[in-house]
PDB file of N, CA and C in Angstrom:
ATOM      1  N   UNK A   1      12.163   6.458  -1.147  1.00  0.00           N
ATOM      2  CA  UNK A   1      12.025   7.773  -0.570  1.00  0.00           C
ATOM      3  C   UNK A   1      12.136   8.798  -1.697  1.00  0.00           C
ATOM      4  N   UNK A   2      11.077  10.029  -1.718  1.00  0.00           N
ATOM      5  CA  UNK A   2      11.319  11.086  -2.793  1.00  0.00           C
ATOM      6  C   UNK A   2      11.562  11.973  -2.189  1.00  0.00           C
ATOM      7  N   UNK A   3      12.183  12.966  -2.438  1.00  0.00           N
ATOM      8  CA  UNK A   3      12.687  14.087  -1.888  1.00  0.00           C
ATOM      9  C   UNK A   3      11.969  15.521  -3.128  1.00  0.00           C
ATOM     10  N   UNK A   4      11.877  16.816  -1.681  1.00  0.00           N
ATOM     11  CA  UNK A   4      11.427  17.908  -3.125  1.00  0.00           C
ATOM     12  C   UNK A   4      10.707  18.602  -2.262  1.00  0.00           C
ATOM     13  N   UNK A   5      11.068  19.980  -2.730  1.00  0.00           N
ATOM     14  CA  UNK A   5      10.609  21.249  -1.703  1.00  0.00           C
ATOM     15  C   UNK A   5      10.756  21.498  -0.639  1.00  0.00           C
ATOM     16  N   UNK A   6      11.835  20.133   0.000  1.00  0.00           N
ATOM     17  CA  UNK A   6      11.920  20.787   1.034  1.00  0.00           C
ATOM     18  C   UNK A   6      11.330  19.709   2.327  1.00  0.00           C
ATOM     19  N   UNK A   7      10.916  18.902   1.502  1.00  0.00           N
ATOM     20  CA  UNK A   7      10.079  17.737   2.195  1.00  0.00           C
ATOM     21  C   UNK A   7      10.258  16.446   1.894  1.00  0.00           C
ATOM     22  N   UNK A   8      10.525  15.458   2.613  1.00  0.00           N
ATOM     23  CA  UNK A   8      10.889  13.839   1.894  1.00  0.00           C
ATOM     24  C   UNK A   8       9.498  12.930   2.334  1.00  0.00           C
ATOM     25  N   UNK A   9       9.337  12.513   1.163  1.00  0.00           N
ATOM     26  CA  UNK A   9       8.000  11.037   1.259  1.00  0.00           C
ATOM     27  C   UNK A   9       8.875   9.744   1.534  1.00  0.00           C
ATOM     28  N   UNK A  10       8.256   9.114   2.441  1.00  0.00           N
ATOM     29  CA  UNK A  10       8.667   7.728   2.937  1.00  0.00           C
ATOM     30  C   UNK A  10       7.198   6.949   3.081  1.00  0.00           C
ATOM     31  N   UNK A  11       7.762   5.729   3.275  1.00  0.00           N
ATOM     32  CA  UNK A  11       6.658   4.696   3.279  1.00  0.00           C
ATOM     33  C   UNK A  11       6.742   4.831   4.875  1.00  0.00           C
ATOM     34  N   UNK A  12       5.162   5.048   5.625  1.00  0.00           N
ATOM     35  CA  UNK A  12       5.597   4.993   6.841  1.00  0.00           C
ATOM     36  C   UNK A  12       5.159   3.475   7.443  1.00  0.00           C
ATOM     37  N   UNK A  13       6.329   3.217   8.655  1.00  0.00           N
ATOM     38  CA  UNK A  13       6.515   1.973   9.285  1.00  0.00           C
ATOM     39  C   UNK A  13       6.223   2.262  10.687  1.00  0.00           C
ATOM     40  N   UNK A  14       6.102   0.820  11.352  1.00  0.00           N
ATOM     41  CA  UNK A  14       5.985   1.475  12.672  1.00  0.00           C
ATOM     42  C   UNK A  14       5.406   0.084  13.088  1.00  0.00           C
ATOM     43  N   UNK A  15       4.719  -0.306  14.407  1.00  0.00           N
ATOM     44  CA  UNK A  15       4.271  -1.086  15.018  1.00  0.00           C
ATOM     45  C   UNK A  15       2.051  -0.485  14.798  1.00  0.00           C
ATOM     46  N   UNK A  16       1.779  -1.574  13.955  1.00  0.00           N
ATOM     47  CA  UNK A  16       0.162  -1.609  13.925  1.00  0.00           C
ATOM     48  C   UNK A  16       0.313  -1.187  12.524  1.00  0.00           C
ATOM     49  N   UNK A  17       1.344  -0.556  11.844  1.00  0.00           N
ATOM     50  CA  UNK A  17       1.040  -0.200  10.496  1.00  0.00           C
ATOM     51  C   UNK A  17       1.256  -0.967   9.390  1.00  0.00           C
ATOM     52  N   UNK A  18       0.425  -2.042   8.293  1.00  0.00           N
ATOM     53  CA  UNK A  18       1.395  -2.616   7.608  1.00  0.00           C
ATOM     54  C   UNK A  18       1.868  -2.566   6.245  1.00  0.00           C
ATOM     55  N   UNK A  19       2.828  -3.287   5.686  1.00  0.00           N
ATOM     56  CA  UNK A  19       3.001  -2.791   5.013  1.00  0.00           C
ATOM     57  C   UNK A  19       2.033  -2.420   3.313  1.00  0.00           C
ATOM     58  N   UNK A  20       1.113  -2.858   3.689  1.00  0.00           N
ATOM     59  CA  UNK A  20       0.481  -2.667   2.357  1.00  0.00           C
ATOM     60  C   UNK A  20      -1.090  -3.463   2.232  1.00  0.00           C
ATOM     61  N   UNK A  21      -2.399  -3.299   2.025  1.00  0.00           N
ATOM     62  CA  UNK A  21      -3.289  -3.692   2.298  1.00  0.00           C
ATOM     63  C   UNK A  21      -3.487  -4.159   0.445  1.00  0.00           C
ATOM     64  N   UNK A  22      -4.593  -5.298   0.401  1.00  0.00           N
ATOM     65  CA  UNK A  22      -4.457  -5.678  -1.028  1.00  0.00           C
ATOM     66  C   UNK A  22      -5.894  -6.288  -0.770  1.00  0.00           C
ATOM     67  N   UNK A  23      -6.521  -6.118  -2.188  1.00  0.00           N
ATOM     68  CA  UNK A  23      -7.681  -7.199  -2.429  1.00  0.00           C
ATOM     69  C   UNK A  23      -7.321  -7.413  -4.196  1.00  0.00           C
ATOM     70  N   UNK A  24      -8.236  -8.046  -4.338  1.00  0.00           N
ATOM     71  CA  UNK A  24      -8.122  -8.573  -5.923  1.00  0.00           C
ATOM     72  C   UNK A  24      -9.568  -8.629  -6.472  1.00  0.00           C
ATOM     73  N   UNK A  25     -10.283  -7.773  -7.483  1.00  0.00           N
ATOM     74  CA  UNK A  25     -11.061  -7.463  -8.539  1.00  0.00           C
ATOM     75  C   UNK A  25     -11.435  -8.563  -9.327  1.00  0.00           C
ATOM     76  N   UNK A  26     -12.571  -9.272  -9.263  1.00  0.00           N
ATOM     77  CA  UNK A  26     -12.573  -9.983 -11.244  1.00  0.00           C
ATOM     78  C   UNK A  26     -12.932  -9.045 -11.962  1.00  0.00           C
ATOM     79  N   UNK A  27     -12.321  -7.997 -13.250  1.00  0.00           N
ATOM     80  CA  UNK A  27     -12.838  -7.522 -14.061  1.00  0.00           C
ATOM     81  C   UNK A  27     -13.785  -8.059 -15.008  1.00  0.00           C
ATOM     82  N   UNK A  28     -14.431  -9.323 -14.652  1.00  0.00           N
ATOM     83  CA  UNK A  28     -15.472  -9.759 -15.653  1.00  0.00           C
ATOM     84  C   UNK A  28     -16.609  -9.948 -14.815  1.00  0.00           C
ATOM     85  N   UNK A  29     -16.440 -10.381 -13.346  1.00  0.00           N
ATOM     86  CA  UNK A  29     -18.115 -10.584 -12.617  1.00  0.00           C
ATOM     87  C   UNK A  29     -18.172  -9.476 -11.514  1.00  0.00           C
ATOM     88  N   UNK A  30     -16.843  -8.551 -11.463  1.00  0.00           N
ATOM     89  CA  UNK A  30     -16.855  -8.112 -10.017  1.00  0.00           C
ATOM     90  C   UNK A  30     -16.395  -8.392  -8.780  1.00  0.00           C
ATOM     91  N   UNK A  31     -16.454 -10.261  -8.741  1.00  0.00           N
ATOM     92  CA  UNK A  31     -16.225 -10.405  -7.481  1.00  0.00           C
ATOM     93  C   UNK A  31     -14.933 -10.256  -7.308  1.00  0.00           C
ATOM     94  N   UNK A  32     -14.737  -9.902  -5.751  1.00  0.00           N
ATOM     95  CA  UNK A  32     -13.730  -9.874  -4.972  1.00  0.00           C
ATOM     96  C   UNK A  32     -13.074 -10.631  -4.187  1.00  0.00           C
ATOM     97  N   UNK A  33     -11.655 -10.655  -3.694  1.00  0.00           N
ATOM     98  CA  UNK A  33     -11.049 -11.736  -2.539  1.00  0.00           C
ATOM     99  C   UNK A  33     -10.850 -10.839  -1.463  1.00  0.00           C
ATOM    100  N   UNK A  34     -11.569 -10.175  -0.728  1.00  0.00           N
ATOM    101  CA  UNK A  34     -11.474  -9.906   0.486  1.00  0.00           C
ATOM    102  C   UNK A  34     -10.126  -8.914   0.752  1.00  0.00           C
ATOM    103  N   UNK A  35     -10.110  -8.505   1.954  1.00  0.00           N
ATOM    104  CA  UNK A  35      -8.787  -7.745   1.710  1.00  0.00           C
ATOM    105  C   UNK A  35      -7.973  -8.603   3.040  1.00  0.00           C
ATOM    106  N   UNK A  36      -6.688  -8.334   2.146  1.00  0.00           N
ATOM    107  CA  UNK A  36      -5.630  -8.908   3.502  1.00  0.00           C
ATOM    108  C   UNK A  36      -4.038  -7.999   3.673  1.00  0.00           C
ATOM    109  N   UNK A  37      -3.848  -8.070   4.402  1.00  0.00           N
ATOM    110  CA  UNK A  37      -2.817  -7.047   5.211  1.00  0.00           C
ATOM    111  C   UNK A  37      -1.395  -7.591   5.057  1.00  0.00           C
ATOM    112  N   UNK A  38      -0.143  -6.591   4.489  1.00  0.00           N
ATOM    113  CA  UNK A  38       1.436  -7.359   4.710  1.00  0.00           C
ATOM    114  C   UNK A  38       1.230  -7.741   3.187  1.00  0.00           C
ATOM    115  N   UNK A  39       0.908  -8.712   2.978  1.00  0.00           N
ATOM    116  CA  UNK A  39       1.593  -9.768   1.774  1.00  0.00           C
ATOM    117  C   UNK A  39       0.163  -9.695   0.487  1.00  0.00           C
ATOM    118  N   UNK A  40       0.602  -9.691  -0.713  1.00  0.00           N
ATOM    119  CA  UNK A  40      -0.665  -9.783  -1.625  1.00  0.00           C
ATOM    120  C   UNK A  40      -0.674 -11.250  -2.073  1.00  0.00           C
ATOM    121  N   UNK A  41       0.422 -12.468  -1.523  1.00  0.00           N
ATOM    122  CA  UNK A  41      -0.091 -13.833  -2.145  1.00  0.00           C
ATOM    123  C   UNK A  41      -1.312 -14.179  -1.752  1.00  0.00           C
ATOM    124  N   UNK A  42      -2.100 -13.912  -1.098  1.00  0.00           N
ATOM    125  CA  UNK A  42      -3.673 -14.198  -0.667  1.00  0.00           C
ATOM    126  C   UNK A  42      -4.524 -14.315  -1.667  1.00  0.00           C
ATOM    127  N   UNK A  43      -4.223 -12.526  -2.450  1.00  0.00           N
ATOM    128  CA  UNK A  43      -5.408 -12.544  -3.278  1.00  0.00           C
ATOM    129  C   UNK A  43      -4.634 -12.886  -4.572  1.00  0.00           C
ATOM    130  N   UNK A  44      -3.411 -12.887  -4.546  1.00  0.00           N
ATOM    131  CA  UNK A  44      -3.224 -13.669  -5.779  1.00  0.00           C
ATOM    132  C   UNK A  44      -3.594 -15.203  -5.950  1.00  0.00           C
ATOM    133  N   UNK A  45      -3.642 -16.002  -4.933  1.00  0.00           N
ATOM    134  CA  UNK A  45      -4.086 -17.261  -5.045  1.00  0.00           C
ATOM    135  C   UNK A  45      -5.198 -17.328  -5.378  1.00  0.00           C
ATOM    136  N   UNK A  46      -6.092 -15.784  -4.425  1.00  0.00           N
ATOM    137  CA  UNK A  46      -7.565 -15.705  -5.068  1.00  0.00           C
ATOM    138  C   UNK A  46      -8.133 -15.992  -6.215  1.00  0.00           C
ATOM    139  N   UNK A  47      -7.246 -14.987  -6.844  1.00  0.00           N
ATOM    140  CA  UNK A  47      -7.926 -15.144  -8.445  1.00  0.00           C
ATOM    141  C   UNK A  47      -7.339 -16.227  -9.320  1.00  0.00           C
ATOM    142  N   UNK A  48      -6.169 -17.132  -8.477  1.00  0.00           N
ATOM    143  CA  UNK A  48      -6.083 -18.225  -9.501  1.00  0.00           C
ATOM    144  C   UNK A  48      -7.204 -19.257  -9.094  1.00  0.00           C
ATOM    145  N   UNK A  49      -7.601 -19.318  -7.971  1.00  0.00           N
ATOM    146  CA  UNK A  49      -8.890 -20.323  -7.716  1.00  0.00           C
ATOM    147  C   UNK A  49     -10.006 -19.880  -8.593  1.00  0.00           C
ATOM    148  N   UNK A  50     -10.377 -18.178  -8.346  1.00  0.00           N
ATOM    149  CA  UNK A  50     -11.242 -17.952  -8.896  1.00  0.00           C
ATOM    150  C   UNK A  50     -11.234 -18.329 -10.525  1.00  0.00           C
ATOM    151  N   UNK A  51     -10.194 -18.335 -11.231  1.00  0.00           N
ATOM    152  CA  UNK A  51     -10.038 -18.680 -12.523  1.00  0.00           C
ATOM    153  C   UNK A  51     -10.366 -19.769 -12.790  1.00  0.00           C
ATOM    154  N   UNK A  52      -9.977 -20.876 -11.630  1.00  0.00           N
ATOM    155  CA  UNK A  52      -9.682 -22.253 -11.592  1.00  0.00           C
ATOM    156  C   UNK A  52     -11.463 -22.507 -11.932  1.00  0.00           C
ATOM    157  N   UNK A  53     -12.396 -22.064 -11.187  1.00  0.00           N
ATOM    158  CA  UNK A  53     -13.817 -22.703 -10.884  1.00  0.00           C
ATOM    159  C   UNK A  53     -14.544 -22.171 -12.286  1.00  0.00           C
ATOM    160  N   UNK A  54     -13.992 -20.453 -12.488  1.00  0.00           N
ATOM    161  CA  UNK A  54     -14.806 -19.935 -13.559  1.00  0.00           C
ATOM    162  C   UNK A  54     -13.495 -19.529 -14.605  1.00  0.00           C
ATOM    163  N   UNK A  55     -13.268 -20.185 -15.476  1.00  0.00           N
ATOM    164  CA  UNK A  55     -12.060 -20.241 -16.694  1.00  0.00           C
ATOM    165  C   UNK A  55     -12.071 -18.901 -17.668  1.00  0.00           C
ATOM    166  N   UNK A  56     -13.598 -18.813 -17.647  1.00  0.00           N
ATOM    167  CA  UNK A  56     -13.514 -17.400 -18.762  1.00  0.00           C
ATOM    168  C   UNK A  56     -13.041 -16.474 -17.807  1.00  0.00           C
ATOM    169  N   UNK A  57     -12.589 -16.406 -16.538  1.00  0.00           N
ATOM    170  CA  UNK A  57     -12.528 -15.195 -15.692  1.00  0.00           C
ATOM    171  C   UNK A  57     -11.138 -14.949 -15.557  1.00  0.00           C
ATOM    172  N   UNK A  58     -10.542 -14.533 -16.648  1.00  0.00           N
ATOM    173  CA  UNK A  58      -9.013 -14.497 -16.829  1.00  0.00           C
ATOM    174  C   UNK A  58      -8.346 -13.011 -16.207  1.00  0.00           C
ATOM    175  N   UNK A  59      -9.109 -11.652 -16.526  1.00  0.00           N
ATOM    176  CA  UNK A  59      -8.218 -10.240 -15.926  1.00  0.00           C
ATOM    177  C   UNK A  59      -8.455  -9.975 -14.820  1.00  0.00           C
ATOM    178  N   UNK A  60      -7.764  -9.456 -13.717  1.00  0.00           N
ATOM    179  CA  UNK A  60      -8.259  -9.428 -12.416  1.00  0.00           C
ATOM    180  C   UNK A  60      -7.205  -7.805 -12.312  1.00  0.00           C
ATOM    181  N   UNK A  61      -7.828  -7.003 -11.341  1.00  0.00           N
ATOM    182  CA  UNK A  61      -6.876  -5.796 -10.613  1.00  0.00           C
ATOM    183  C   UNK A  61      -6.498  -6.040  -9.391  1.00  0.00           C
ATOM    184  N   UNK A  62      -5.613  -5.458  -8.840  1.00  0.00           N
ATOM    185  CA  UNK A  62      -4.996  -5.856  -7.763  1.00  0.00           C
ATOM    186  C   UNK A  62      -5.069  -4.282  -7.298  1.00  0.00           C
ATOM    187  N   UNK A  63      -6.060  -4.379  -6.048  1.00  0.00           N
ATOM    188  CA  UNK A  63      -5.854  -2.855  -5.229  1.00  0.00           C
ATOM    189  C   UNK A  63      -5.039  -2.719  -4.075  1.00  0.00           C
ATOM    190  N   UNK A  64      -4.541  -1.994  -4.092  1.00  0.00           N
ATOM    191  CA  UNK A  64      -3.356  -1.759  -2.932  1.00  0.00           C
ATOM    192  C   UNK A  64      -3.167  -0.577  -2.194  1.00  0.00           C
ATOM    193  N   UNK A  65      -3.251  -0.087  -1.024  1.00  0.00           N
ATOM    194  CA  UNK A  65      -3.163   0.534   0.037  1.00  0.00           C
ATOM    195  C   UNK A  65      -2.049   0.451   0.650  1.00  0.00           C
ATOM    196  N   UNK A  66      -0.981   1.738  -0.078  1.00  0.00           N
ATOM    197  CA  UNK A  66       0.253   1.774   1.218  1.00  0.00           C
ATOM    198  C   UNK A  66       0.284   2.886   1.543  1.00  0.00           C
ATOM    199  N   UNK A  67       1.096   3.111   2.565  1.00  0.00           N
ATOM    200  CA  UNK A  67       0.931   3.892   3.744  1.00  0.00           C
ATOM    201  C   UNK A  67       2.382   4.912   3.461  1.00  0.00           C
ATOM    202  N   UNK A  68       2.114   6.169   3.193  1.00  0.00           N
ATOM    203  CA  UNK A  68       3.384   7.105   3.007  1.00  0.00           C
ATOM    204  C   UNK A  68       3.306   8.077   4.313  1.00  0.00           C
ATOM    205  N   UNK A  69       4.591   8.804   4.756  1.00  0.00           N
ATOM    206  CA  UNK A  69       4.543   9.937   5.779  1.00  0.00           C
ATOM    207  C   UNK A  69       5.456  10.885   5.140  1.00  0.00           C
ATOM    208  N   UNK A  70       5.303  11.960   5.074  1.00  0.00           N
ATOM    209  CA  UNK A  70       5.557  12.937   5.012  1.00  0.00           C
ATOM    210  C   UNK A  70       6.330  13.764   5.474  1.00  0.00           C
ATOM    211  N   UNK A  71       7.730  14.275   5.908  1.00  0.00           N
ATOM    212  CA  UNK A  71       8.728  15.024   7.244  1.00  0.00           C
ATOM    213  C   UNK A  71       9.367  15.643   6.569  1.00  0.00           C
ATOM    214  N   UNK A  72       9.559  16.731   7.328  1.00  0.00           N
ATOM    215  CA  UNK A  72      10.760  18.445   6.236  1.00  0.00           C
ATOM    216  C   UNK A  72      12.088  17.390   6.268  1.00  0.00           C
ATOM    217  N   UNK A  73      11.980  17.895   5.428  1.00  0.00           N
ATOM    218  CA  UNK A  73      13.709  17.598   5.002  1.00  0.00           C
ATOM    219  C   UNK A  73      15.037  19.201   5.431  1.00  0.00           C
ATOM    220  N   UNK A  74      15.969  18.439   4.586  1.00  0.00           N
ATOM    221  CA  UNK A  74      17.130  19.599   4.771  1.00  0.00           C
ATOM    222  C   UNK A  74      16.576  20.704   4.238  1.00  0.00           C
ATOM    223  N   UNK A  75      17.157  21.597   4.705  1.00  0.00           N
ATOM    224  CA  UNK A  75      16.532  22.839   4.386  1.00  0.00           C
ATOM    225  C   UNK A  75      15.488  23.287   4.964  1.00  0.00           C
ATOM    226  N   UNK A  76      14.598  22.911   5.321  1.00  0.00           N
ATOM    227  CA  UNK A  76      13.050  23.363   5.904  1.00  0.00           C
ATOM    228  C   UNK A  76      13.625  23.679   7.427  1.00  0.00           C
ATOM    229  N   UNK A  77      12.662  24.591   7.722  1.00  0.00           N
ATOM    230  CA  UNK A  77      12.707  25.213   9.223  1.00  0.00           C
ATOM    231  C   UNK A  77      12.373  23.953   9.999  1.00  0.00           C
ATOM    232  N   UNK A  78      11.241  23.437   9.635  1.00  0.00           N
ATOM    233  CA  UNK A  78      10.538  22.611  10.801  1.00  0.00           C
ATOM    234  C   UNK A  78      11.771  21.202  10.993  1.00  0.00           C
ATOM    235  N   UNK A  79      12.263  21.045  10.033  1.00  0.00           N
ATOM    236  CA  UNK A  79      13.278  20.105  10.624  1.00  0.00           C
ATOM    237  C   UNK A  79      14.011  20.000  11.921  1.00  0.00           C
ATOM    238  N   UNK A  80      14.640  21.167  11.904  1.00  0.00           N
ATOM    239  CA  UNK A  80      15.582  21.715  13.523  1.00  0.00           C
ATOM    240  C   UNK A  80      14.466  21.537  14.524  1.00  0.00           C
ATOM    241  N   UNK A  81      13.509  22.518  14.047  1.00  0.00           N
ATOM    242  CA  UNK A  81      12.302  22.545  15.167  1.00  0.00           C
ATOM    243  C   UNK A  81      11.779  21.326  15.782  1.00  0.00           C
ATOM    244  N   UNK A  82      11.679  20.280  14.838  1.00  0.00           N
ATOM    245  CA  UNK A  82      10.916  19.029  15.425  1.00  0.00           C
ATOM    246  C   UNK A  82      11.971  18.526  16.056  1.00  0.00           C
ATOM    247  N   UNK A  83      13.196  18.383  15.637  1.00  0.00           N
ATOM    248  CA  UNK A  83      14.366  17.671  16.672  1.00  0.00           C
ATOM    249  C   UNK A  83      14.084  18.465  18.008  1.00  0.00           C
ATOM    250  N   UNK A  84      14.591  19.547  18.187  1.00  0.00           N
ATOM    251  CA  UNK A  84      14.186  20.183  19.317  1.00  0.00           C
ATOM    252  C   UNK A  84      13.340  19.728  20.145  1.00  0.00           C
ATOM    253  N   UNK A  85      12.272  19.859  19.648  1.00  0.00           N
ATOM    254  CA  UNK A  85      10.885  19.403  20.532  1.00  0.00           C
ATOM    255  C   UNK A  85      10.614  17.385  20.688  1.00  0.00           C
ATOM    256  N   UNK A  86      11.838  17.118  19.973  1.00  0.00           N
ATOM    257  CA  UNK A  86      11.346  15.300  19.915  1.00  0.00           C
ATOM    258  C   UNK A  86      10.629  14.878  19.676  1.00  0.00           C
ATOM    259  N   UNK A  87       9.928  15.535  18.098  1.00  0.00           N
ATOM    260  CA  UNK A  87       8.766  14.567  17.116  1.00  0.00           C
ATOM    261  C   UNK A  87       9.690  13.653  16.509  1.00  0.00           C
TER     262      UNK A  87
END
């Protein structure tokens, strides 16, 4: 969690949200392992197969999609306000 201005960043959670979406890059042909949801051992296995079949294909990126929310913190007006109203 970061805090600042007045506002705190969190990773947001919840039911349907998860925690983190991932695929995996070959930086030498392009190809990709698909994307998968929660956990990145997927595409890490990816690119060790992919290494496994094609050997020169050693650097890979790992893209990742997580999910932050945003809510006033201490100090901010809208804090009181949203309790009030039950956001």
């Amino acid at each position: 969690m970061v805090a600042g201005a007045a506002w705190v960043l969190a990773e947001q959670t919840g039911e349907g949200v998860p925690r983190g979406i991932f695929r995996t890059v070959c930086l030498t042909c392009g190809a990709e392992s698909g994307v998968v949801r929660d956990e990145s051992v997927g595409v890490e296995r990816w690119a060790l197969t992919h290494t496994g079949a094609v050997p020169g294909h050693r650097v890979f990126r790992l893209v990742s999609e997580w999910f932050l929310r945003v809510d006033p913190g201490p100090g901010n007006p809208l804090l009181e306000l949203e309790r009030e109203v039950g956001e």
